[in-house]
N, C-alpha and C. Protein backbone atom coordinates (compact mmCIF):
# COMPACT_ATOMS: atom_id res chain seq x y z
N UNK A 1 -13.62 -19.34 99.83
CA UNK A 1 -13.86 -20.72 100.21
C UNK A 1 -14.82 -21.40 99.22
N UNK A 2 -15.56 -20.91 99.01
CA UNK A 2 -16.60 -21.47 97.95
C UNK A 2 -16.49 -21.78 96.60
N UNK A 3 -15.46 -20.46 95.82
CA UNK A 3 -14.21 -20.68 94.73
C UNK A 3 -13.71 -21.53 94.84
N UNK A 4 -12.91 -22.27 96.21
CA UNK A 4 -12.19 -23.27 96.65
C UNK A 4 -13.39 -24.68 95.86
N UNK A 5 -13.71 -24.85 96.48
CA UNK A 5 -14.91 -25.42 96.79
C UNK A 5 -15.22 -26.11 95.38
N UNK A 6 -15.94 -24.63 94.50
CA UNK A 6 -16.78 -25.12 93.29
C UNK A 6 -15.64 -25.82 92.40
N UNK A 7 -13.86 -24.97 92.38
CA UNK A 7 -13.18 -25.74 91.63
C UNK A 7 -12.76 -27.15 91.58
N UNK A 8 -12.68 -27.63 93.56
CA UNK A 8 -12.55 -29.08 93.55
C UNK A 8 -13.62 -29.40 92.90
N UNK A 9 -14.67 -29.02 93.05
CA UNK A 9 -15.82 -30.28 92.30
C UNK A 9 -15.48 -30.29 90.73
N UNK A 10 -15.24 -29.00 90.15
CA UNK A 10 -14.79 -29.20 88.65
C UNK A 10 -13.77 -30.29 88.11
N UNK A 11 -12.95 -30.34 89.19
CA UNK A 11 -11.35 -30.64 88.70
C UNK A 11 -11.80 -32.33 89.08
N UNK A 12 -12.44 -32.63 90.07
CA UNK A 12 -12.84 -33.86 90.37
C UNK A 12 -14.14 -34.69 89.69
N UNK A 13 -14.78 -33.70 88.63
CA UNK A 13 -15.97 -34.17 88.07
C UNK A 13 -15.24 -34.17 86.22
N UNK A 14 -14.37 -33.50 85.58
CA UNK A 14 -13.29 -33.48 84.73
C UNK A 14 -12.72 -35.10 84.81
N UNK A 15 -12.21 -35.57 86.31
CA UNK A 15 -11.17 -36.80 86.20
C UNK A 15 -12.13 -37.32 86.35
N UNK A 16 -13.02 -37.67 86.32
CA UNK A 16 -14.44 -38.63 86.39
C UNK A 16 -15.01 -39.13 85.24
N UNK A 17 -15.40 -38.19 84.41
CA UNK A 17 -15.40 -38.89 83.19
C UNK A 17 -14.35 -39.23 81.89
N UNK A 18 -14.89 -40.48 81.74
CA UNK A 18 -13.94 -40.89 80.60
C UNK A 18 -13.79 -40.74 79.37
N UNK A 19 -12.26 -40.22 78.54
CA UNK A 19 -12.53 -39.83 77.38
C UNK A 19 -13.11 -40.31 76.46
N UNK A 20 -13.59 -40.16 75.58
CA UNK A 20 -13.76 -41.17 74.35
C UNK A 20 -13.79 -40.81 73.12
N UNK A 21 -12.47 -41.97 72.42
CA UNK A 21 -11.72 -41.36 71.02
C UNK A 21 -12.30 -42.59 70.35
N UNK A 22 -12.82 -41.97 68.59
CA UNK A 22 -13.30 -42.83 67.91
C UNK A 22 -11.77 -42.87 67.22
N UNK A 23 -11.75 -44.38 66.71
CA UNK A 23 -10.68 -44.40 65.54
C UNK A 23 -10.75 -44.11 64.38
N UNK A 24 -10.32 -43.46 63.41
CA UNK A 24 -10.51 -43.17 61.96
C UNK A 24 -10.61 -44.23 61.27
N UNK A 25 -11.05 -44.27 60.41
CA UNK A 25 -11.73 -45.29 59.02
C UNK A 25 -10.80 -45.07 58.44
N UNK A 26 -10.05 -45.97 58.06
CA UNK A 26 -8.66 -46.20 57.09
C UNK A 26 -9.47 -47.77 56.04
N UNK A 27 -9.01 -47.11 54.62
CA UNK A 27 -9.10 -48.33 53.88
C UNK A 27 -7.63 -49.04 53.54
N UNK A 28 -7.58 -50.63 53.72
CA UNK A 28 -6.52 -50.84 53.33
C UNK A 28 -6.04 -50.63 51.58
N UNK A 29 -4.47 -50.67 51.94
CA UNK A 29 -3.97 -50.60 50.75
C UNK A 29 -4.60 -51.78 49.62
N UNK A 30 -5.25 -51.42 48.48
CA UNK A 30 -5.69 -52.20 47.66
C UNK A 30 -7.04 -52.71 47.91
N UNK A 31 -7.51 -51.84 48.96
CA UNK A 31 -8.93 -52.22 49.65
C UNK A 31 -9.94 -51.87 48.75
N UNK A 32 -10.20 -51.16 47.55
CA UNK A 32 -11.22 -51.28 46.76
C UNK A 32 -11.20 -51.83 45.65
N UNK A 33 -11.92 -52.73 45.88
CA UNK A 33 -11.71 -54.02 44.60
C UNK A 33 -13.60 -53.92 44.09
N UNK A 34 -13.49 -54.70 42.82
CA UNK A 34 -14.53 -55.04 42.39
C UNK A 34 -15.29 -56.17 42.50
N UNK A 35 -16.92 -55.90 43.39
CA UNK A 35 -16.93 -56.67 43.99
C UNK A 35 -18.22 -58.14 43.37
N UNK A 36 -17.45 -58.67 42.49
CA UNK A 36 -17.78 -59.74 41.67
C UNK A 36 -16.64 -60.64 41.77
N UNK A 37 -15.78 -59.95 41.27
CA UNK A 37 -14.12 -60.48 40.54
C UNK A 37 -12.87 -60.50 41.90
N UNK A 38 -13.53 -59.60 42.67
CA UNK A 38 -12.25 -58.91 43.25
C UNK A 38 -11.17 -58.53 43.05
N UNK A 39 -11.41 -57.68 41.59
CA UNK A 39 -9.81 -57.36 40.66
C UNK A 39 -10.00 -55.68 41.52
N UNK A 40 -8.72 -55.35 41.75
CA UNK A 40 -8.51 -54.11 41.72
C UNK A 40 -7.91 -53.14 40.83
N UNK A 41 -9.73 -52.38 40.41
CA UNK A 41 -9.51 -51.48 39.53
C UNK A 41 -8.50 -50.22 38.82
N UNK A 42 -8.52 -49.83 38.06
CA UNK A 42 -7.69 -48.46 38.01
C UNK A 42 -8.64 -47.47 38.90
N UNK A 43 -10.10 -47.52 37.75
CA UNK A 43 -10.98 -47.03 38.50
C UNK A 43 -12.09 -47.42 38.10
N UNK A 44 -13.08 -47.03 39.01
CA UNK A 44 -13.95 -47.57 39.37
C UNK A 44 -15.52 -47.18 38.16
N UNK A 45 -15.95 -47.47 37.60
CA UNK A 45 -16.60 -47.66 36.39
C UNK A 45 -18.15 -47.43 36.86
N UNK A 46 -19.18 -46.01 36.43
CA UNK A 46 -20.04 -45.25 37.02
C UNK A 46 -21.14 -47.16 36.90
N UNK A 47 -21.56 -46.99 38.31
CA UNK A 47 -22.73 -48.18 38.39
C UNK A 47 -22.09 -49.64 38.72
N UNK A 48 -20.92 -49.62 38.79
CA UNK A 48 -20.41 -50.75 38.95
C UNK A 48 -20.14 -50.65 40.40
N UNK A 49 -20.29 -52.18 41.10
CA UNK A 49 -20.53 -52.67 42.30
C UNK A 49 -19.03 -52.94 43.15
N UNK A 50 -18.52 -52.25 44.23
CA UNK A 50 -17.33 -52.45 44.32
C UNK A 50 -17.38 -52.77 46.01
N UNK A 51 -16.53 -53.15 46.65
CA UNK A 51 -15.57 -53.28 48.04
C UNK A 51 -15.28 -52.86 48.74
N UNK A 52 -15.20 -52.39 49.93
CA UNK A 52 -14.22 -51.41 50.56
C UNK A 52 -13.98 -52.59 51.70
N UNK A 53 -12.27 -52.69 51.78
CA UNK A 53 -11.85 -53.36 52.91
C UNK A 53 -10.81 -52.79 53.47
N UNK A 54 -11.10 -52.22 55.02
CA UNK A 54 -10.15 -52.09 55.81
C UNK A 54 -10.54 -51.80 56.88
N UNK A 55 -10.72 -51.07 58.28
CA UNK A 55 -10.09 -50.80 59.62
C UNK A 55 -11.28 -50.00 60.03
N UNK A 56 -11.93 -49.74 60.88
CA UNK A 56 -12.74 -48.71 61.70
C UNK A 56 -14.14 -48.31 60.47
N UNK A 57 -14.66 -49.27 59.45
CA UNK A 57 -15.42 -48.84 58.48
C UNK A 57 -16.99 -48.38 58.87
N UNK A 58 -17.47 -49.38 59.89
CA UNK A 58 -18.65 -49.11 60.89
C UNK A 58 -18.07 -49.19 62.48
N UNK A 59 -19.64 -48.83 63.14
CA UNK A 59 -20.11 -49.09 64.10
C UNK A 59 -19.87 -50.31 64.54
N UNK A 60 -19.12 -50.97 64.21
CA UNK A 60 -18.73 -52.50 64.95
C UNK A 60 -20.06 -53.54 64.66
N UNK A 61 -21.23 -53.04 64.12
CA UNK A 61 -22.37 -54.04 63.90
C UNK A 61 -22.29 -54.42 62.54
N UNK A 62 -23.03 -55.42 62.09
CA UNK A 62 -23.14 -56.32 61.04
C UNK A 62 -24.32 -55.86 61.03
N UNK A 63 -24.66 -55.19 59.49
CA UNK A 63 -25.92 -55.15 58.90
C UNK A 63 -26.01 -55.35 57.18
N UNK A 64 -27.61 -56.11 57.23
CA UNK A 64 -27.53 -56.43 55.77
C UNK A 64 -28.74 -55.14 54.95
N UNK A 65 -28.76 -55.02 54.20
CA UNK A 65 -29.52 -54.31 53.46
C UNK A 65 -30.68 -54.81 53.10
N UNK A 66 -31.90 -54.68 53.40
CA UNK A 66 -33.23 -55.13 53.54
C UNK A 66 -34.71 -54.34 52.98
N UNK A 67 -33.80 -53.30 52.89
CA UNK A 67 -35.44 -52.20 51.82
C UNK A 67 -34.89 -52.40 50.46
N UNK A 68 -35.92 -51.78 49.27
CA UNK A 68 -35.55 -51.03 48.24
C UNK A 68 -35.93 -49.77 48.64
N UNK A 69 -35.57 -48.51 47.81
CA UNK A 69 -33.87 -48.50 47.12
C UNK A 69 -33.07 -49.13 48.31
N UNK A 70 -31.73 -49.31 47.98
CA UNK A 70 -30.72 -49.91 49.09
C UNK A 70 -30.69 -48.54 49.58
N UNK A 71 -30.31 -48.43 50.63
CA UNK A 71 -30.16 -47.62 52.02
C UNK A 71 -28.39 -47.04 51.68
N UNK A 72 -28.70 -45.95 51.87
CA UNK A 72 -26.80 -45.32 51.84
C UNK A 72 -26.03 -45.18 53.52
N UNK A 73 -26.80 -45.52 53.98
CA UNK A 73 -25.81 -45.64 55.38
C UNK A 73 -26.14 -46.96 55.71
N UNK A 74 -25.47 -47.89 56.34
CA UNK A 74 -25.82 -49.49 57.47
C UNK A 74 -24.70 -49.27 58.11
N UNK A 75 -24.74 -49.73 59.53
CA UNK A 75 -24.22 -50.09 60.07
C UNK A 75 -23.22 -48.57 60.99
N UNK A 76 -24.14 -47.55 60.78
CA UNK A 76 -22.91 -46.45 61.17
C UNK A 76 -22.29 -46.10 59.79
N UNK A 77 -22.20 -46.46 59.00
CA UNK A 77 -21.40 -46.24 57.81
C UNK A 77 -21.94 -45.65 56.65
N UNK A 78 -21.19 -44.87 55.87
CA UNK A 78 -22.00 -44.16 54.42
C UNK A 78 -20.28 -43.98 53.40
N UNK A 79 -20.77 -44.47 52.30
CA UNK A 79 -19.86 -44.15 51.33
C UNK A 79 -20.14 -43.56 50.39
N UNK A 80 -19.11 -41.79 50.01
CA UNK A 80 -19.65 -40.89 49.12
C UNK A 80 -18.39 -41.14 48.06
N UNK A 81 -19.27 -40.75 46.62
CA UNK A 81 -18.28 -40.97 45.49
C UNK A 81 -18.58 -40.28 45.10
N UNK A 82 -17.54 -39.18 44.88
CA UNK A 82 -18.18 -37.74 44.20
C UNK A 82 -19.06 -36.64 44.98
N UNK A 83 -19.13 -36.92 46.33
CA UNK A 83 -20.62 -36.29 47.03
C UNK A 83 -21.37 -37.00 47.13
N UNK A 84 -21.76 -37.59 46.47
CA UNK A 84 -23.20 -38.72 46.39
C UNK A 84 -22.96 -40.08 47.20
N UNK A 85 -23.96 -40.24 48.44
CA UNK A 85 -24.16 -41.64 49.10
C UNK A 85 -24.28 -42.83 47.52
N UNK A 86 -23.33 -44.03 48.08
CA UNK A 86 -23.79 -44.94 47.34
C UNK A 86 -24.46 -45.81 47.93
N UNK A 87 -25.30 -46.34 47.55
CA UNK A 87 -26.11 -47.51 47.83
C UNK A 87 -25.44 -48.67 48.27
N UNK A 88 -25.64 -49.40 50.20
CA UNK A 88 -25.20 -50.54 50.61
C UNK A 88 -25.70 -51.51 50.17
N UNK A 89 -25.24 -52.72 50.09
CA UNK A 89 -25.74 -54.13 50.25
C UNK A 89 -25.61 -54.85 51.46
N UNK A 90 -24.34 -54.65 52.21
CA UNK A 90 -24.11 -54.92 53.33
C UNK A 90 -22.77 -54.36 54.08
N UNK A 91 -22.98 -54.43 55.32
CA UNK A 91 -21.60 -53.58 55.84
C UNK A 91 -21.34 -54.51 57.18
N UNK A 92 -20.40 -55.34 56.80
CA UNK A 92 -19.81 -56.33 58.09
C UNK A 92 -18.53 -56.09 58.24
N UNK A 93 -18.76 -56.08 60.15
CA UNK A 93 -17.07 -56.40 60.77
C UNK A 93 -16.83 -57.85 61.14
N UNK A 94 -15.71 -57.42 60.95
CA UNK A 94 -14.90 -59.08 61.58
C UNK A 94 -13.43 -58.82 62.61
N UNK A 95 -13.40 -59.34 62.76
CA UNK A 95 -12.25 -59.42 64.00
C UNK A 95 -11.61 -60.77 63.80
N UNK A 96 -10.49 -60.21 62.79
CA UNK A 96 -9.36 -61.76 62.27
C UNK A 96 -8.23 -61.24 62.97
């Protein structure tokens, strides 16, 4: 009875909470551009300042970059090139 018992509470404390799935960070096609010109590169040229545009990139917040050195994560977000964090300037969502 108590087996009985402890499993309803499992099976009923299981459907109780709710799942929660993050979406993957997808860049769009042609999403790294250079970010002066907005030409899209072959590649990307060591020190040069570039773009990333597409889908799930942060935390849904808008943040600007406000210390020196620039900060390698804002917003939930970090971009590695090679291994190495690069330095943000800013990391905004939008909802078009």
């Amino acid at each position: 009875m108590l087996r009985l018992r402890l499993l309803a509470l499992i099976l009923s404390l299981s459907l109780a909470v709710p799942e929660v799935s993050a979406q993957t960070p997808q860049i769009n096609d042609g999403g790294v551009v250079n970010a002066a010109s907005f030409a899209q590169p072959g590649v990307l040229a060591p020190g040069v300042m570039f773009s990333l545009f597409g889908t799930s990139l942060t935390d849904g917040t808008t943040e600007p970059a406000i210390t020196l050195p620039l900060p390698t994560r804002l917003a939930g977000a970090s971009v590695l090139v090679n291994g190495v964090g690069c330095p943000s300037v800013l990391d905004l969502t939008t909802t078009d």
